[in-house]
PDB file of N, CA and C in Angstrom:
ATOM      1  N   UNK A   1     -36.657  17.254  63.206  1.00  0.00           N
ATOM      2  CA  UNK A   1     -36.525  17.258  64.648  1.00  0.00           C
ATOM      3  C   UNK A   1     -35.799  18.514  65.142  1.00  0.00           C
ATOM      4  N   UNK A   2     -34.747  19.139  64.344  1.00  0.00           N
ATOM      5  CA  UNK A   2     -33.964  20.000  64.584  1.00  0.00           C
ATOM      6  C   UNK A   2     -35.102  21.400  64.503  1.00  0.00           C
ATOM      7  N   UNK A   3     -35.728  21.507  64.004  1.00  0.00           N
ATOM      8  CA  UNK A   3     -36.492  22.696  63.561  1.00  0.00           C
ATOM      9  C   UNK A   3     -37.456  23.256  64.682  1.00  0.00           C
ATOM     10  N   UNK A   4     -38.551  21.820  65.234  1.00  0.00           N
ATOM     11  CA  UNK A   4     -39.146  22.376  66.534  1.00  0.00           C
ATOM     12  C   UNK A   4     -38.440  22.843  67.895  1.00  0.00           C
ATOM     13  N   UNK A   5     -36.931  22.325  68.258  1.00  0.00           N
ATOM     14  CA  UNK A   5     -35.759  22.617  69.341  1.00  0.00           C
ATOM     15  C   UNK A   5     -35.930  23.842  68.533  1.00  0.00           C
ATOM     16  N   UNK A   6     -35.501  24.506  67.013  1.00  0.00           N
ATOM     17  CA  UNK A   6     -34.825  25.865  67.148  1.00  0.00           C
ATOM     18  C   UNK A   6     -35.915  26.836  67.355  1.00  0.00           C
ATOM     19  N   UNK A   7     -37.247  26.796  67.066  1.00  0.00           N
ATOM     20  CA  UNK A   7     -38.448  27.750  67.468  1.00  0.00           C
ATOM     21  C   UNK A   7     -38.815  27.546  68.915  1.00  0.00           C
ATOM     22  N   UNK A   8     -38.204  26.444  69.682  1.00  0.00           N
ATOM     23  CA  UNK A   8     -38.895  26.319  71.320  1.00  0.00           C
ATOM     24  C   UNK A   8     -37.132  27.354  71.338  1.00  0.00           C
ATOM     25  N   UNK A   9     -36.691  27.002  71.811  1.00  0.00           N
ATOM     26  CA  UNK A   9     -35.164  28.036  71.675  1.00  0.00           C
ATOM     27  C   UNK A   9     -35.832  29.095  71.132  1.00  0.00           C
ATOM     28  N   UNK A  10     -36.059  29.675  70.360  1.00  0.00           N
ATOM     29  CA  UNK A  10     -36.589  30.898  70.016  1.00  0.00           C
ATOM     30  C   UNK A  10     -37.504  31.336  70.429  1.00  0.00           C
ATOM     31  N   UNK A  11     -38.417  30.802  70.969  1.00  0.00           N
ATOM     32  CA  UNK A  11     -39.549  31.821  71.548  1.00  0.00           C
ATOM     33  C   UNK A  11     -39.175  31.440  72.933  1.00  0.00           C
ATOM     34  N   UNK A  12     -38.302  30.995  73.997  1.00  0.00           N
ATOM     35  CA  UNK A  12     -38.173  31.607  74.829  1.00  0.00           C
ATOM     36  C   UNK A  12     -36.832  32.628  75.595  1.00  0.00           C
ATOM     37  N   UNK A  13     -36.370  32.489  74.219  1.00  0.00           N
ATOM     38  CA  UNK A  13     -34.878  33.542  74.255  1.00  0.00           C
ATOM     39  C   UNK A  13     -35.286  34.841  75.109  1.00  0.00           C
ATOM     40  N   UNK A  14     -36.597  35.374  74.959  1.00  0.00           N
ATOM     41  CA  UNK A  14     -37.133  37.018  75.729  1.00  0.00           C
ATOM     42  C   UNK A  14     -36.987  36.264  76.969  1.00  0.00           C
ATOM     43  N   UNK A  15     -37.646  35.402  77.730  1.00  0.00           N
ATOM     44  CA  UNK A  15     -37.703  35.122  78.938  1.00  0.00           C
ATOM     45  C   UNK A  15     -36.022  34.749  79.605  1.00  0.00           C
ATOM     46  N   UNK A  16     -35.186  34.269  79.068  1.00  0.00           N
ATOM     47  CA  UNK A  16     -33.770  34.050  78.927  1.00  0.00           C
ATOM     48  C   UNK A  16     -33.381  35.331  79.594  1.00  0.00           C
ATOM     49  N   UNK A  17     -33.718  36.110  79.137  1.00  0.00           N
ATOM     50  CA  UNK A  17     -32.911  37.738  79.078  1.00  0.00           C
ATOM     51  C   UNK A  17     -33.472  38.760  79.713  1.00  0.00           C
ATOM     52  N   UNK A  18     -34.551  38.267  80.500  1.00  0.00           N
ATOM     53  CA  UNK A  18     -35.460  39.927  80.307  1.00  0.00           C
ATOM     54  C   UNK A  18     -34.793  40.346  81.958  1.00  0.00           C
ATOM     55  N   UNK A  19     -35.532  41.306  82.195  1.00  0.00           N
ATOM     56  CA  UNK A  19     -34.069  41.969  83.063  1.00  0.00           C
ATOM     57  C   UNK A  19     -35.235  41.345  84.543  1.00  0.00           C
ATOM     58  N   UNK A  20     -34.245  41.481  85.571  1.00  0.00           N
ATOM     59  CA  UNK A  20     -34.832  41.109  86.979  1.00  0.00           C
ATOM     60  C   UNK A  20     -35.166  42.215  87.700  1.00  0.00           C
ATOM     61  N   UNK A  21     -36.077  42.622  87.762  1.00  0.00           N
ATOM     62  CA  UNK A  21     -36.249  43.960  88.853  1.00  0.00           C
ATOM     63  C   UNK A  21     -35.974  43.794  90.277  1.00  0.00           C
ATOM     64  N   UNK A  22     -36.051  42.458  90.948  1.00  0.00           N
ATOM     65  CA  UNK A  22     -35.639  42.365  92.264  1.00  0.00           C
ATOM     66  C   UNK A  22     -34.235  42.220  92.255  1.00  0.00           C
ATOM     67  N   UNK A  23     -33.716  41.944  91.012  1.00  0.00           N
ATOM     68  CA  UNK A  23     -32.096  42.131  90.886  1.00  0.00           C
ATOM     69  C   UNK A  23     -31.583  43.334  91.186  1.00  0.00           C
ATOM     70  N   UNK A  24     -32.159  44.325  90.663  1.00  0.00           N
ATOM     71  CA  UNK A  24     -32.235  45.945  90.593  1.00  0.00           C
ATOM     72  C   UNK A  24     -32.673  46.355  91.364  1.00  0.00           C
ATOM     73  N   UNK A  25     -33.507  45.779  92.591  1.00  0.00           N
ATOM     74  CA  UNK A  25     -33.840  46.657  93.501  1.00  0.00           C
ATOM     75  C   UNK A  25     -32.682  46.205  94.488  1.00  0.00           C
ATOM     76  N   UNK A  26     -32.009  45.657  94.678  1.00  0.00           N
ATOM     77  CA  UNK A  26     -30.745  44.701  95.662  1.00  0.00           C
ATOM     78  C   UNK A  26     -29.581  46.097  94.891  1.00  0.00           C
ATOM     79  N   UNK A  27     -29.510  45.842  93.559  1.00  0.00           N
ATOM     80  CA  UNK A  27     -28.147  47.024  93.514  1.00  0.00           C
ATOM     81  C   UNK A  27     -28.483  48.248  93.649  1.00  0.00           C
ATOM     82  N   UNK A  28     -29.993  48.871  93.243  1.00  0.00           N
ATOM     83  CA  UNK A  28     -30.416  50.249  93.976  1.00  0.00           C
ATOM     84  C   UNK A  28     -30.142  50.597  95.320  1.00  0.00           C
ATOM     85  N   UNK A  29     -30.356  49.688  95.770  1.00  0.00           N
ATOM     86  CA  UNK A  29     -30.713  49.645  97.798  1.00  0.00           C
ATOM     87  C   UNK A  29     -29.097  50.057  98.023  1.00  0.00           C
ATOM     88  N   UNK A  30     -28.110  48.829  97.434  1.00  0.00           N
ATOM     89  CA  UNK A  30     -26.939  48.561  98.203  1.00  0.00           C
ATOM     90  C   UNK A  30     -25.433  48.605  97.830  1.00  0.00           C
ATOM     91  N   UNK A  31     -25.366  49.017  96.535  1.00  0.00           N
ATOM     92  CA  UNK A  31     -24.422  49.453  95.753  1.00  0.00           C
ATOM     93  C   UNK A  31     -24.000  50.413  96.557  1.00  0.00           C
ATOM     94  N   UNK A  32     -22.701  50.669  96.788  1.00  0.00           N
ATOM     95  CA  UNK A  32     -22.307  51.793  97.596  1.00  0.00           C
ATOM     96  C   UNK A  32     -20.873  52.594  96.719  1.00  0.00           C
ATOM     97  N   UNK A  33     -20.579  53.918  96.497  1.00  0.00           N
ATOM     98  CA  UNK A  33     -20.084  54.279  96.061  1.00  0.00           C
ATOM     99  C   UNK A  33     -19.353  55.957  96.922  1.00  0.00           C
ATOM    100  N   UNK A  34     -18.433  56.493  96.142  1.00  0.00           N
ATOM    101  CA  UNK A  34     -18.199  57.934  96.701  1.00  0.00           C
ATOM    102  C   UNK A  34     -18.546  58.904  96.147  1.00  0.00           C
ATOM    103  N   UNK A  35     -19.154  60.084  96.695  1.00  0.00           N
ATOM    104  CA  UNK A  35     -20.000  61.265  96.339  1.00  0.00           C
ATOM    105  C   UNK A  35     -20.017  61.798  97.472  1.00  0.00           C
ATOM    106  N   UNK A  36     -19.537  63.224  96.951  1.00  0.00           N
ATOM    107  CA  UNK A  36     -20.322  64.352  98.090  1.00  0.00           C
ATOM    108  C   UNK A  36     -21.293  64.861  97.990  1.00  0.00           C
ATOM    109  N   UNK A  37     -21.695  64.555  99.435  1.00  0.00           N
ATOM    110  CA  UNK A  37     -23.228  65.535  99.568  1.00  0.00           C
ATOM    111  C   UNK A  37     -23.234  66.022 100.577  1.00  0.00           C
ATOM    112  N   UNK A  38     -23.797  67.784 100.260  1.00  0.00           N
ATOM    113  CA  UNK A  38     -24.248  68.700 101.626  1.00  0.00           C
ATOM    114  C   UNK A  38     -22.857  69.095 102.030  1.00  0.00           C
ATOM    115  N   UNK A  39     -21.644  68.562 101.237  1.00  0.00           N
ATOM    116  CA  UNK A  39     -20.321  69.391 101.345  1.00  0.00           C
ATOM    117  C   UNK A  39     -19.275  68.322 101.900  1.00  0.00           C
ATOM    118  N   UNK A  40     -20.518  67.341 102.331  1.00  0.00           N
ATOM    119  CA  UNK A  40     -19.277  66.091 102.928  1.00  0.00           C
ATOM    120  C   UNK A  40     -19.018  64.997 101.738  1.00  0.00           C
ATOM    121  N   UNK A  41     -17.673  64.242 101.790  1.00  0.00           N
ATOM    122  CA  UNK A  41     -17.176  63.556 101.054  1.00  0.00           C
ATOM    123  C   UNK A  41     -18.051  62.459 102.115  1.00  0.00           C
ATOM    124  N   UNK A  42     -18.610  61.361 101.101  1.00  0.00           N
ATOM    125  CA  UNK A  42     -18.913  59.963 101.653  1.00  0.00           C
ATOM    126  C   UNK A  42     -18.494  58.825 101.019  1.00  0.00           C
ATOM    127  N   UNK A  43     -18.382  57.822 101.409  1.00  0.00           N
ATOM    128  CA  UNK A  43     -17.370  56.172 100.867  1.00  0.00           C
ATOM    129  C   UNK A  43     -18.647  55.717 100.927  1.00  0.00           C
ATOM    130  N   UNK A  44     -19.703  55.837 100.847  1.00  0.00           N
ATOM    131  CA  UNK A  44     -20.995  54.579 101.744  1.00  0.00           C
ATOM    132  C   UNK A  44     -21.996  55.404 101.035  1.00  0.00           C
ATOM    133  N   UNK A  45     -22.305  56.094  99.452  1.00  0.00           N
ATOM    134  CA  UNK A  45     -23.636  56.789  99.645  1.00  0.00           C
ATOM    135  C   UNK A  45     -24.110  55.790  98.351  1.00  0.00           C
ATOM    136  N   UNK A  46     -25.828  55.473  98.364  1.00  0.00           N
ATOM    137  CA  UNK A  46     -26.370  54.443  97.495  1.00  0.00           C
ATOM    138  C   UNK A  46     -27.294  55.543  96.567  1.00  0.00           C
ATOM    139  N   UNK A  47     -27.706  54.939  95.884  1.00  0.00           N
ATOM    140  CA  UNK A  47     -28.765  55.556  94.654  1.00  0.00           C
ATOM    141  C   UNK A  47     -29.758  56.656  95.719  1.00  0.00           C
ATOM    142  N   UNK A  48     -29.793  56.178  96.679  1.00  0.00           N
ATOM    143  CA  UNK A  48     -30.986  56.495  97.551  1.00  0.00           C
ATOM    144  C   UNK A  48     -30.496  57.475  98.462  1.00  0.00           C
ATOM    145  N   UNK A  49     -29.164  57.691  98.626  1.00  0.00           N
ATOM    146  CA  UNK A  49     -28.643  58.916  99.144  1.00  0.00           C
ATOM    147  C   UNK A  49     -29.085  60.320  98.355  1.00  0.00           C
ATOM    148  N   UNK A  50     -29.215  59.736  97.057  1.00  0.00           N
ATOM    149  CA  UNK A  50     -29.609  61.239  96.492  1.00  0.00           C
ATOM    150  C   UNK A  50     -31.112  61.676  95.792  1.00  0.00           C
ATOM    151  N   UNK A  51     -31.488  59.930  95.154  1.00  0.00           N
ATOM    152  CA  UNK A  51     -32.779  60.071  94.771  1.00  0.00           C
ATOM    153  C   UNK A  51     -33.975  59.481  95.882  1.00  0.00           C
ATOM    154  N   UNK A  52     -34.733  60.121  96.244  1.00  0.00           N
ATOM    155  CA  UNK A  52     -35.885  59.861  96.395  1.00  0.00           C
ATOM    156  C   UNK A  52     -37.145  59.472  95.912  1.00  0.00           C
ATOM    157  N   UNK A  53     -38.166  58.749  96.211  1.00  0.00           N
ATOM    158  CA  UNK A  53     -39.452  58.270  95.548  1.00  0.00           C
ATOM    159  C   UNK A  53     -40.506  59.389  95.386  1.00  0.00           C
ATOM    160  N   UNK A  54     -40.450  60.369  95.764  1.00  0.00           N
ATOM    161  CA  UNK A  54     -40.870  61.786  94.712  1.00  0.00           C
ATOM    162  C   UNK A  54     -40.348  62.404  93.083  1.00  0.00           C
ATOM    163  N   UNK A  55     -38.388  61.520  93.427  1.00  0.00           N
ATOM    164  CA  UNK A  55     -37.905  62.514  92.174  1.00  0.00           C
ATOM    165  C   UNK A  55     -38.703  61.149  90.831  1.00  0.00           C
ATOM    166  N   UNK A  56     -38.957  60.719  91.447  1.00  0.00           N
ATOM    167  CA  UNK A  56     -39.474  59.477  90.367  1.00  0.00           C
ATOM    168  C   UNK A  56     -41.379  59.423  89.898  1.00  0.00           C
ATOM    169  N   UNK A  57     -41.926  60.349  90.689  1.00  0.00           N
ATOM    170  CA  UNK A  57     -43.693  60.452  90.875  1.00  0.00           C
ATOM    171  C   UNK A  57     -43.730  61.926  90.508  1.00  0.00           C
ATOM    172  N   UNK A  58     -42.919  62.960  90.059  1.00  0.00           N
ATOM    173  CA  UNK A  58     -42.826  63.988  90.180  1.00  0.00           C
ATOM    174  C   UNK A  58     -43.473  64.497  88.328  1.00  0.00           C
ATOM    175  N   UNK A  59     -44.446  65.349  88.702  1.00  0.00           N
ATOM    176  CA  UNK A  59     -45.166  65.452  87.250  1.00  0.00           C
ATOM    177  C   UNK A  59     -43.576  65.990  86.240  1.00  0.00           C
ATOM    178  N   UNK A  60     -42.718  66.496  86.729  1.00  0.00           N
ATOM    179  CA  UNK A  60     -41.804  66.687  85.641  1.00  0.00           C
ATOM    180  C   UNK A  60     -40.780  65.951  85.744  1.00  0.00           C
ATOM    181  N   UNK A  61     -40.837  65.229  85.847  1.00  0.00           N
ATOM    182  CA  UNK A  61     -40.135  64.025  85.994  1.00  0.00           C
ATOM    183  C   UNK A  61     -38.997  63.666  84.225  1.00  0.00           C
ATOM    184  N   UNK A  62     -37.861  63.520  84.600  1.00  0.00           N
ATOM    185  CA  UNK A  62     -37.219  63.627  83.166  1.00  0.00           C
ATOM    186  C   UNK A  62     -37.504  62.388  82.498  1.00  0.00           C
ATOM    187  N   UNK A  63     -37.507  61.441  82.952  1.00  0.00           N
ATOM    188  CA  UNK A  63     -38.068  60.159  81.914  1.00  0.00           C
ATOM    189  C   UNK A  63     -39.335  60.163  81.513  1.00  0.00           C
ATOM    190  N   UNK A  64     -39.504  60.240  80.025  1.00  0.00           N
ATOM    191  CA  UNK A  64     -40.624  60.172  79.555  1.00  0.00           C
ATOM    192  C   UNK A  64     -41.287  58.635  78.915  1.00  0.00           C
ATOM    193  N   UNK A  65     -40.264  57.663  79.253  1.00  0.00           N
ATOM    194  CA  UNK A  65     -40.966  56.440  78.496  1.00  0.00           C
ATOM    195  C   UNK A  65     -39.888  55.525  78.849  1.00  0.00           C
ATOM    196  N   UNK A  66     -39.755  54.344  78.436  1.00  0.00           N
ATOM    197  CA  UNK A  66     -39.237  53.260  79.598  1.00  0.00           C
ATOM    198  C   UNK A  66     -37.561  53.207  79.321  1.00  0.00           C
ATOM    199  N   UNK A  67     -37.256  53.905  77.911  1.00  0.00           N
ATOM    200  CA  UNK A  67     -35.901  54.409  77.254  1.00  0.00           C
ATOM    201  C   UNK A  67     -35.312  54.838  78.036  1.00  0.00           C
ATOM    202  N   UNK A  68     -36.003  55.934  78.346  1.00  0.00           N
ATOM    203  CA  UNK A  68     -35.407  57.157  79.015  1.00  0.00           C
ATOM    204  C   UNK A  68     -34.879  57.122  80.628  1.00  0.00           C
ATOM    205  N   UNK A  69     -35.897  55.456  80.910  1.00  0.00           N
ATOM    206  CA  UNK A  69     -34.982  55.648  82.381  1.00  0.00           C
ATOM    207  C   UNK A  69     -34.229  55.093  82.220  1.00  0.00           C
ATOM    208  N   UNK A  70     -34.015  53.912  80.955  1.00  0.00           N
ATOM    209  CA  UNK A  70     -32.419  53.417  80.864  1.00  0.00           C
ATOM    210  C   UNK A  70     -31.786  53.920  80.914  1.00  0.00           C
ATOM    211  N   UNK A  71     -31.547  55.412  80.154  1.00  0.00           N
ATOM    212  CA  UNK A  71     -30.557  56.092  79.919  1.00  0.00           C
ATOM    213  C   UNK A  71     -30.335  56.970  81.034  1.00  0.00           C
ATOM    214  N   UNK A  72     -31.341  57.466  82.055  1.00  0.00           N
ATOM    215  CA  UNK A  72     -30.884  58.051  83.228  1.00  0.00           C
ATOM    216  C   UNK A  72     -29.660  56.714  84.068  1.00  0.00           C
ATOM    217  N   UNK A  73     -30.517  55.927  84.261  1.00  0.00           N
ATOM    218  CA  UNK A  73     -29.925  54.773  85.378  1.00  0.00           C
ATOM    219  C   UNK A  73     -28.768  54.896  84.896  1.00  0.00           C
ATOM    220  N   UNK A  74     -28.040  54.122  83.316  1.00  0.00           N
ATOM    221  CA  UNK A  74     -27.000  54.386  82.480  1.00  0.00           C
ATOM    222  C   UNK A  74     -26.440  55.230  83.052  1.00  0.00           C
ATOM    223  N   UNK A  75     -26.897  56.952  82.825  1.00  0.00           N
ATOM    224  CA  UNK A  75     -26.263  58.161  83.128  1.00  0.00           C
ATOM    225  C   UNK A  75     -25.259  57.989  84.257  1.00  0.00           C
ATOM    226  N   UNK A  76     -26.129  57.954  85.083  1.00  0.00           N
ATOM    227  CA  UNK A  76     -25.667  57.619  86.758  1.00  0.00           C
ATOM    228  C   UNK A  76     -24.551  56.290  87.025  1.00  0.00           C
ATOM    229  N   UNK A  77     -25.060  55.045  86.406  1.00  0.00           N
ATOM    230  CA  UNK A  77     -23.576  54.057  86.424  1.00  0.00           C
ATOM    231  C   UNK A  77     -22.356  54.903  86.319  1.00  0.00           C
ATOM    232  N   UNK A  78     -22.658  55.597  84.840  1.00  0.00           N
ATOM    233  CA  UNK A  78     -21.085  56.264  84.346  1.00  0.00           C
ATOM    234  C   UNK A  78     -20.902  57.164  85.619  1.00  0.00           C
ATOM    235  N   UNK A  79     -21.711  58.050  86.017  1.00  0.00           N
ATOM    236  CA  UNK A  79     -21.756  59.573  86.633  1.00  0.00           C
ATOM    237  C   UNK A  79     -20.713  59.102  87.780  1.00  0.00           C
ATOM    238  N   UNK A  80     -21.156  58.056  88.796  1.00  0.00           N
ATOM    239  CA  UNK A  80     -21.174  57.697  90.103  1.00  0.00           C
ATOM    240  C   UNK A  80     -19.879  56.418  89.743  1.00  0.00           C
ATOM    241  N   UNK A  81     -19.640  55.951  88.697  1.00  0.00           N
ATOM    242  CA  UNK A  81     -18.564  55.146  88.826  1.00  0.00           C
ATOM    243  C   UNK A  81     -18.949  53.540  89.199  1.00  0.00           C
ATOM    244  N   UNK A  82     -20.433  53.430  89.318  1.00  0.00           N
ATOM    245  CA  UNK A  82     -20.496  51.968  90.476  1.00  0.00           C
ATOM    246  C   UNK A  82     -20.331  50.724  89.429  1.00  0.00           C
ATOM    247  N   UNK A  83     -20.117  50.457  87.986  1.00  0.00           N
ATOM    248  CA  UNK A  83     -19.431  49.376  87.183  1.00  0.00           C
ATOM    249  C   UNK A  83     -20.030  48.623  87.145  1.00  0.00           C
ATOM    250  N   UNK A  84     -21.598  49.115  86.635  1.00  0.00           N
ATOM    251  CA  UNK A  84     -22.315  48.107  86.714  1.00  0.00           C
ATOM    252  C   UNK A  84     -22.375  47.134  85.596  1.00  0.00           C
ATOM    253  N   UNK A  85     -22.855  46.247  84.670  1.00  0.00           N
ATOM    254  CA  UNK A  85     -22.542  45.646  83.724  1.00  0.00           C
ATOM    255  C   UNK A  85     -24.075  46.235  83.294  1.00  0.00           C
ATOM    256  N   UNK A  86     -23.691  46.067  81.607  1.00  0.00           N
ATOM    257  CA  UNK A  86     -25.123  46.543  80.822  1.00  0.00           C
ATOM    258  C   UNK A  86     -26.641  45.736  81.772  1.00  0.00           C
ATOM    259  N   UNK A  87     -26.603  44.502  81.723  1.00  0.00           N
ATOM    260  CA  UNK A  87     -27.484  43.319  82.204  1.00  0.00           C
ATOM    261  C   UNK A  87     -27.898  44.573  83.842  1.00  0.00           C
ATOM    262  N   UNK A  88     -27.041  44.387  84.892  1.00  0.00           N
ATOM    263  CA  UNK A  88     -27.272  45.112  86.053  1.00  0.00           C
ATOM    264  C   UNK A  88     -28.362  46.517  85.691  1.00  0.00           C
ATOM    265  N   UNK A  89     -27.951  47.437  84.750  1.00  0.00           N
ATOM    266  CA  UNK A  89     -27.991  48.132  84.429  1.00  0.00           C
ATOM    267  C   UNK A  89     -29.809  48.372  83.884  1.00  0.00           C
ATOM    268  N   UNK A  90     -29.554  47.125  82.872  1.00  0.00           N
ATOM    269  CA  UNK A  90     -31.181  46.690  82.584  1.00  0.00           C
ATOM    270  C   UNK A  90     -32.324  46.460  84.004  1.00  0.00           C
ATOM    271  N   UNK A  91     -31.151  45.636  85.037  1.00  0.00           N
ATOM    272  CA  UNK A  91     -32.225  45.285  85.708  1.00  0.00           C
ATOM    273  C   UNK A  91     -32.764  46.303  86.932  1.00  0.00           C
ATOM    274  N   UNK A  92     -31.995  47.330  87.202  1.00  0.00           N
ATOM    275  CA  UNK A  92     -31.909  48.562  88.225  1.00  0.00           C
ATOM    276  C   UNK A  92     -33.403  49.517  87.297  1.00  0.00           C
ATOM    277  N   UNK A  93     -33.644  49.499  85.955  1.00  0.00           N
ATOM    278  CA  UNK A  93     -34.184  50.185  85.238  1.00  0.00           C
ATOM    279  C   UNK A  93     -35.403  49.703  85.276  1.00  0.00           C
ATOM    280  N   UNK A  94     -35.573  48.199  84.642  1.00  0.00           N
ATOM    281  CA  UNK A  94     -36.401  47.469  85.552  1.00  0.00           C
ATOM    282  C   UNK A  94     -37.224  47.462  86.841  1.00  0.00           C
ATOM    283  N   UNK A  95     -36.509  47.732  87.806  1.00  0.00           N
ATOM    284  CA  UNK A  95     -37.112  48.223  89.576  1.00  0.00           C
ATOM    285  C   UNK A  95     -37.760  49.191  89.415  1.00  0.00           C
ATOM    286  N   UNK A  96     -37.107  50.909  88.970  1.00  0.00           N
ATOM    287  CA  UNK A  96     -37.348  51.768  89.150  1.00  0.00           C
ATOM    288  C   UNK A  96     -38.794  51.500  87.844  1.00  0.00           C
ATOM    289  N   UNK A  97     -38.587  51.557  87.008  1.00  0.00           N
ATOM    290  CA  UNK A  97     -39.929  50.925  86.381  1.00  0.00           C
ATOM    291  C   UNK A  97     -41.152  50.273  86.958  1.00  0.00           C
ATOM    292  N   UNK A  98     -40.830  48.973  87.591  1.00  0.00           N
ATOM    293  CA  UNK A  98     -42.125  48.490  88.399  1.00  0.00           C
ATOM    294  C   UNK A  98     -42.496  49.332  89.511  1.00  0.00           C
ATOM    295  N   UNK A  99     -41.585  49.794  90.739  1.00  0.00           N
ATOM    296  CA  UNK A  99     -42.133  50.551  91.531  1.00  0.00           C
ATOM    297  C   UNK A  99     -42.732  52.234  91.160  1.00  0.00           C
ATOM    298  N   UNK A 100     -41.998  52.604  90.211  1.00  0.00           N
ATOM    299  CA  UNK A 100     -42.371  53.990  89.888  1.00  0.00           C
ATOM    300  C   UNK A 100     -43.032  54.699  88.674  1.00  0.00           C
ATOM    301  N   UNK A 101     -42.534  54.449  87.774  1.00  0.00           N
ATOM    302  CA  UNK A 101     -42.918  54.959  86.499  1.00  0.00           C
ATOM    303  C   UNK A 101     -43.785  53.959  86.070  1.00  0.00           C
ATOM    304  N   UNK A 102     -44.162  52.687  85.431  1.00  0.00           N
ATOM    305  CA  UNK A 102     -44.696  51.826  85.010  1.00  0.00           C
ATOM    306  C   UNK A 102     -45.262  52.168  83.448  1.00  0.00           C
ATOM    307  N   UNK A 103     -44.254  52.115  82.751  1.00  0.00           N
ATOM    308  CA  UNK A 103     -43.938  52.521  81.420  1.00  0.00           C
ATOM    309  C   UNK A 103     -44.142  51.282  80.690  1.00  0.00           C
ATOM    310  N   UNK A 104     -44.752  51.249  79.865  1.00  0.00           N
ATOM    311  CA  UNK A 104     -44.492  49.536  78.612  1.00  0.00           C
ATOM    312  C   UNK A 104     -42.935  49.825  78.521  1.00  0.00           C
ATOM    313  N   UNK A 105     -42.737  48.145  78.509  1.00  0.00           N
ATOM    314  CA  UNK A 105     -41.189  48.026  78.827  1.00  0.00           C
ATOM    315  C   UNK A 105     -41.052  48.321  76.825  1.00  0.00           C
ATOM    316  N   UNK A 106     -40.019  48.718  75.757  1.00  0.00           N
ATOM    317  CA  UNK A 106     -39.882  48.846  75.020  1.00  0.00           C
ATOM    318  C   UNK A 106     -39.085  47.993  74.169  1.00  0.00           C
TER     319      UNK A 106
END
């Protein structure tokens, strides 16, 4: 009896975990942090103060595969300070994934 619970538990552990992209599009949008831009100090600037939906469609675009935007998004948590937790982190990567790049998730 114990054996069919630990394979139903196991095959849906991925669905358990997998990251939320509408989670990630809520902390893209609205996360607010401090950065200057254009010379002014701001308290209020979001992901979207600096990136745009070109720097993401752009044939040279630095992410080459669905890794790589983890590790940008990543980049930017640390860069910008906003504390996101790994999970957040997954799921912001996630967004920018479904709306932009559309990479096999890895």
């Amino acid at each position: 009896m114990k054996i069919p619970t630990l394979i139903l538990t196991l095959a849906l552990t991925p669905f358990a975990f997998a990251a939320d992209a509408d989670s990630g599009m809520e902390l893209y949008e609205e996360t607010e942090f401090e950065k200057e831009i254009n010379g002014e100090m701001m308290n209020d600037a979001t992901c979207s103060s600096c990136h745009v939906p070109s720097d993401f469609t752009k044939a040279d675009r630095k992410a080459e595969n669905y890794r790589g935007v983890h590790w940008w998004v990543n980049a930017c948590n640390q860069a910008m300070n906003t504390a996101w937790f790994p999970e957040e982190v997954d799921d912001v990567t996630a967004y920018l994934n479904r709306e932009y790049y559309k990479f096999p998730e890895e």
